[in-house]
Protein backbone atom coordinates (compact mmCIF):
# COMPACT_ATOMS: atom_id res chain seq x y z
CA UNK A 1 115.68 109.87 104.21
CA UNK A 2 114.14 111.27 101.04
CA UNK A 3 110.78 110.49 98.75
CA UNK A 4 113.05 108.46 96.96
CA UNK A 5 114.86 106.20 100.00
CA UNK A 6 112.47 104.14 100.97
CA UNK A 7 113.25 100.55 99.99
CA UNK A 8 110.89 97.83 101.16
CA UNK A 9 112.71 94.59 102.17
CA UNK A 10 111.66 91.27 103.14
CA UNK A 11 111.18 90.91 107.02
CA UNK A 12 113.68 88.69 109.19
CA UNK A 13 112.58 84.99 110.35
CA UNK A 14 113.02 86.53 113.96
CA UNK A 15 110.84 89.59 114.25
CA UNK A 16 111.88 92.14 116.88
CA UNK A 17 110.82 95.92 117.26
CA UNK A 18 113.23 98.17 119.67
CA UNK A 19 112.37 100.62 121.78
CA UNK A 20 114.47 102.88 119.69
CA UNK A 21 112.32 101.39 116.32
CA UNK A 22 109.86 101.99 114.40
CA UNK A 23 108.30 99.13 111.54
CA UNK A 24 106.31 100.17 108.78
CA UNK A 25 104.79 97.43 106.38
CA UNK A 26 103.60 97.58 103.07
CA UNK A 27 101.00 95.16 101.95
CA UNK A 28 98.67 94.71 98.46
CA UNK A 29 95.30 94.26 99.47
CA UNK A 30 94.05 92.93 95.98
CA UNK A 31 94.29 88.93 97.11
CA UNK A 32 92.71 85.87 94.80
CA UNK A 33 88.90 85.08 96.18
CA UNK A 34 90.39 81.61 97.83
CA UNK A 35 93.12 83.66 100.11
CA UNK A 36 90.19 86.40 101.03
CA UNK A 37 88.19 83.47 102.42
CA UNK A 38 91.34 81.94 104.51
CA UNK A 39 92.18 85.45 106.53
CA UNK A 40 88.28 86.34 106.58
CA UNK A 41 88.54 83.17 109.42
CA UNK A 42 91.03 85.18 111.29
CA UNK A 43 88.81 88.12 111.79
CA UNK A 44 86.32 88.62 115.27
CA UNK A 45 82.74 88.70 114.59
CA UNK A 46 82.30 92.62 114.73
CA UNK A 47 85.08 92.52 112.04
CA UNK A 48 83.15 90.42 110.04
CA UNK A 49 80.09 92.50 110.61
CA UNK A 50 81.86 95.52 109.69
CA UNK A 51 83.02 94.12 106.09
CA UNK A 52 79.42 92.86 105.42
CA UNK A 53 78.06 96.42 105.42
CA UNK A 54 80.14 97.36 102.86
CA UNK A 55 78.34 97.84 99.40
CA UNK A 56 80.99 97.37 96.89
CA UNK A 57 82.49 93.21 96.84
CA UNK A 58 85.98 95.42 96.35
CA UNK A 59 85.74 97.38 99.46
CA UNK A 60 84.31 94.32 101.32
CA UNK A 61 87.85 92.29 100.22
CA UNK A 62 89.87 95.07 101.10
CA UNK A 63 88.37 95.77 104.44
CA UNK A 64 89.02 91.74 105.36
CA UNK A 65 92.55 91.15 103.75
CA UNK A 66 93.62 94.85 105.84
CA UNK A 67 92.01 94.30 109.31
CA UNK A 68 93.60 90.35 108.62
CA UNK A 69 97.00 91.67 107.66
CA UNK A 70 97.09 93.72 110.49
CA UNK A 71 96.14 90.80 112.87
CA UNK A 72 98.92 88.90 111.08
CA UNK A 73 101.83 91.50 111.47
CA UNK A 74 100.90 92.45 115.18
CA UNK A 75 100.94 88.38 115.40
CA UNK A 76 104.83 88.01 114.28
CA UNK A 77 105.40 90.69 116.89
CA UNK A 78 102.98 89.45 120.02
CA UNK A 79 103.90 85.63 118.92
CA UNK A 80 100.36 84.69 119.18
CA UNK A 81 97.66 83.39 116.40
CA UNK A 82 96.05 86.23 114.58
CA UNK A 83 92.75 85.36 115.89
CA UNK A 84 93.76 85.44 119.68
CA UNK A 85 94.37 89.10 118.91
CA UNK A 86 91.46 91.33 120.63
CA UNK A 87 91.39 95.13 119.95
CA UNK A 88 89.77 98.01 121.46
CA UNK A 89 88.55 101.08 120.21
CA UNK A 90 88.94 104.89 120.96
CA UNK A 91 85.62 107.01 120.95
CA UNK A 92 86.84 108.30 117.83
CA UNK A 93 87.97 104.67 116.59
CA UNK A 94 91.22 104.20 116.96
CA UNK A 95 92.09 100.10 117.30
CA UNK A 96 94.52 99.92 119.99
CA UNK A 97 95.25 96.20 121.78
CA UNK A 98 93.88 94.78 125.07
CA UNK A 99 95.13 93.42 127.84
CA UNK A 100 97.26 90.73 127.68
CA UNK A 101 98.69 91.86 124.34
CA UNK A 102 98.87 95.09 125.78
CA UNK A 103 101.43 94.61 128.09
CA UNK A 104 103.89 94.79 125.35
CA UNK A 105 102.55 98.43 124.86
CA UNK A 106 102.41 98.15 121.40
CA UNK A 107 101.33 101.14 119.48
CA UNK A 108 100.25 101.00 115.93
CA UNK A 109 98.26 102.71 112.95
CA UNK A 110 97.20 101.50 109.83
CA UNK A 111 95.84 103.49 106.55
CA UNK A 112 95.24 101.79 102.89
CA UNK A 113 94.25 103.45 99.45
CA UNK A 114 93.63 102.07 95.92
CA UNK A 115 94.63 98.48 96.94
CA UNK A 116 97.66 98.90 98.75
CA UNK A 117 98.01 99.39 102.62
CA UNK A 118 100.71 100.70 105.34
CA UNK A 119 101.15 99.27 108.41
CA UNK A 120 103.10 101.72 111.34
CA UNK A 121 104.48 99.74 114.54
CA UNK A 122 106.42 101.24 117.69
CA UNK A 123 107.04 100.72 121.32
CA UNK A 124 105.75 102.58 123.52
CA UNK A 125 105.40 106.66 121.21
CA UNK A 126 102.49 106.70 119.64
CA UNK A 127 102.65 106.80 115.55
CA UNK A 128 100.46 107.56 112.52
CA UNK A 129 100.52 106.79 109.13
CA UNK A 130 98.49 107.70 105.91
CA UNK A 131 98.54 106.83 102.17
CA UNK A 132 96.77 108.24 99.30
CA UNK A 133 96.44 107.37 95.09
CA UNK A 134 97.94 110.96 94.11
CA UNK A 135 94.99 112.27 91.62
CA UNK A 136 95.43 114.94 88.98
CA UNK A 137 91.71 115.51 88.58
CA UNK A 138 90.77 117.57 91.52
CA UNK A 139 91.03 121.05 92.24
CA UNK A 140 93.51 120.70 94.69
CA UNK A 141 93.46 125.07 95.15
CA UNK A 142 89.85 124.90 96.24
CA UNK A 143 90.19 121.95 98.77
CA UNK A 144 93.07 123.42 100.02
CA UNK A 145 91.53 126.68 100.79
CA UNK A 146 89.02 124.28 102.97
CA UNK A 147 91.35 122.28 104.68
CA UNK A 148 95.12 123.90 104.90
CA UNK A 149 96.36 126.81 106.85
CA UNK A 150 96.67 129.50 105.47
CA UNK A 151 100.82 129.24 105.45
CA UNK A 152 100.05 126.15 103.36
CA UNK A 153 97.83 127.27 101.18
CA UNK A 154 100.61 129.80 100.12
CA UNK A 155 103.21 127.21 100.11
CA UNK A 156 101.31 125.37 96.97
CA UNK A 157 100.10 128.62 95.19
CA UNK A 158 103.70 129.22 94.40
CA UNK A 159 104.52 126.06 93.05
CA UNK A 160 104.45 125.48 89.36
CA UNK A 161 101.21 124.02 88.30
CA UNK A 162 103.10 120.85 87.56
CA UNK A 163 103.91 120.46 91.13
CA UNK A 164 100.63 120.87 92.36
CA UNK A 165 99.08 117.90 92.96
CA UNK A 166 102.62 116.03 94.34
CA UNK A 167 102.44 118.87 96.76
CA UNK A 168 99.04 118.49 98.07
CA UNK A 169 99.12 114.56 98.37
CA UNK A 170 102.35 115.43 100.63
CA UNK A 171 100.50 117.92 102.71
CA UNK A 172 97.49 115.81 102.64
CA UNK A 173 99.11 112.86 103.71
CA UNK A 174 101.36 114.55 106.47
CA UNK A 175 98.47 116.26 108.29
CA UNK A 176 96.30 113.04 108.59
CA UNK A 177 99.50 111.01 109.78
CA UNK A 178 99.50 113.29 112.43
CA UNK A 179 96.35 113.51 113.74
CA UNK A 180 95.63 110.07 113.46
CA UNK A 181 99.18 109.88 115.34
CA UNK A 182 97.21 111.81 117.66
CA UNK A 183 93.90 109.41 117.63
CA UNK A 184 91.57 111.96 117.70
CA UNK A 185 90.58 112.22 114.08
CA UNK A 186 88.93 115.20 112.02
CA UNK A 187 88.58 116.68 115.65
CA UNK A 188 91.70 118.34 115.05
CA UNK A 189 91.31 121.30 113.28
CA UNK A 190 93.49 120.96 110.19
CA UNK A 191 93.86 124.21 109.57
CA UNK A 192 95.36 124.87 113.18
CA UNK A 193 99.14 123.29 112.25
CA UNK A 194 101.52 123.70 109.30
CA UNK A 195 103.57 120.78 107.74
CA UNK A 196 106.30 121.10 104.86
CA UNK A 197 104.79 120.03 101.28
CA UNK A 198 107.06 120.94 98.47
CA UNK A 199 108.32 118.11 96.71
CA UNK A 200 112.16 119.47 97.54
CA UNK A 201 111.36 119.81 101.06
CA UNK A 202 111.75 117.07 104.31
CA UNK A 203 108.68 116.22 105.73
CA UNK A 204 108.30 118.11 109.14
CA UNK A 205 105.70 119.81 111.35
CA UNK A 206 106.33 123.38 111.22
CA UNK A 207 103.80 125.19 113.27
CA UNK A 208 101.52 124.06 115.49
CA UNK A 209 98.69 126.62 117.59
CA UNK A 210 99.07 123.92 120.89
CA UNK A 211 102.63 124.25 122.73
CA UNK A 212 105.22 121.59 122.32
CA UNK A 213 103.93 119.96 118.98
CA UNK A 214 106.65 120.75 117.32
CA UNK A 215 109.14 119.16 119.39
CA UNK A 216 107.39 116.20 120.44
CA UNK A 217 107.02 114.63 117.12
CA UNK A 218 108.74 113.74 113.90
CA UNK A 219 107.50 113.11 110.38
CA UNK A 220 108.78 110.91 107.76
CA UNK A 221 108.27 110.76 104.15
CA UNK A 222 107.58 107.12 102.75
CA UNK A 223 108.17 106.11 99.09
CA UNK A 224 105.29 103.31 98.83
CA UNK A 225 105.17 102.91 94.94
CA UNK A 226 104.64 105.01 91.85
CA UNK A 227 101.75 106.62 91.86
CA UNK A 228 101.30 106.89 95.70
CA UNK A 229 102.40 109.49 98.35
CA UNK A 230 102.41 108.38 102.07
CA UNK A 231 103.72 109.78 105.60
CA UNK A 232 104.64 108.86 108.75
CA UNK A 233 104.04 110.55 112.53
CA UNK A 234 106.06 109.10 115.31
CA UNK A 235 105.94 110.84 118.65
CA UNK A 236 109.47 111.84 119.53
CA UNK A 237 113.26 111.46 118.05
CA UNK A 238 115.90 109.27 118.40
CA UNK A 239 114.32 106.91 116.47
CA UNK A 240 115.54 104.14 113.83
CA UNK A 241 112.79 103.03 110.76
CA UNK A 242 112.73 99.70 109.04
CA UNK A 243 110.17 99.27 106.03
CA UNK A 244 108.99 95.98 105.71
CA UNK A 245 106.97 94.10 102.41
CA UNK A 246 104.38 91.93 103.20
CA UNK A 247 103.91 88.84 101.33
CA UNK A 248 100.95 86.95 102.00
């Protein structure tokens, strides 16, 4: 599947995810004031403490209508009320779900950027996903010289200019899917592994400094709108994906 593949289809009545599977959703987060209200009533009370610290009234609606979405989708697939969900966290904050709805051994990541949010389910391998707004006013050379290795880095230098900021929202995109794939955040040293980023290229890891990354996980380009570059990190092969739109 290309950049260009990705088609985002309405979900079935009867929601199932396969061992073999792997659901991602895609879901606006700019909501009227009335529906914000209705899934802020879904959310637990450190939820709900967690959106009032936030500054901006935008951030504060798109921190509820995500962590609600979320509670929603995991709700089709758990068959339970979004508010019966209960979540744990990872030292480095990772939401994973506790027992009962753990049993299922549900594994899911979530990411969001200017408005619009992606939503990564699986059985059982663990998975990552990222989006970002792709931006042509940064200097994409200098924060790649922070961030990238250094076989990266000379990926995009020879690039035509015009590809230059496509190419950096890929590699961007593919390194935090897969270290939030991995649940241990900026921890990770970015610089330490090597994904594809030109635009003609299939997302893939192609180095990695720890033995056996390579192998043990896939990447996936996703196509989540104009404007927008997003990937996905699944934890071994075999697998089939499904892209699913959200409607409120």
């Amino acid at each position: 599947m290309t950049y260009a593949d990705t088609i985002w289809l309405p979900p079935p009545a009867e929601l199932t995810l396969d061992h073999d599977e792997v659901h991602v959703w895609r879901a606006a987060l700019d909501l009227p004031d009335g529906d914000i209200a209705r899934l802020a009533r879904t959310l637990a009370p450190d939820e709900l403490q967690r959106a009032n610290r936030f500054y901006f009234p935008r951030d504060r609606s798109h921190f509820i209508v995500g962590r609600a979405t979320l509670r929603l989708i995991l709700g089709r697939y758990l068959r339970v009320a979004p508010e019966q969900i209960g979540f744990a966290y990872s030292a480095y904050g990772k939401p994973s779900l506790t027992a009962p709805d753990n049993q299922e051994l549900y594994q899911f990541n979530l990411a969001h950027s200017a408005g619009m949010a992606l939503y990564a389910m699986a059985r059982t391998r663990a998975v990552g996903v990222d989006i970002e707004r792709i931006r042509n006013d940064l200097d994409h050379q200098q924060i790649a010289a922070r961030f990238f290795s250094p076989a990266e880095q000379a990926q995009l230098q020879v690039l035509p200019i015009e590809q230059h900021a496509l190419a950096f929202f890929h590699c961007w995109t593919r390194k935090e899917s897969y270290i939030k794939a991995h649940g241990v955040g900026l921890s990770m040293p970015l610089e330490r592994f090597t994904v594809s980023l030109a635009p003609y290229q299939p997302a893939q890891l192609l180095h990695s400094d720890a033995p056996g990354e390579v192998s043990r996980w896939s990447l996936q380009e996703l196509s989540p709108g104009a404007g927008y570059a997003a990937a996905l990190t699944v934890e071994g092969s075999g697998w089939r994906l499904a892209c699913w739109q959200w409607a409120p």
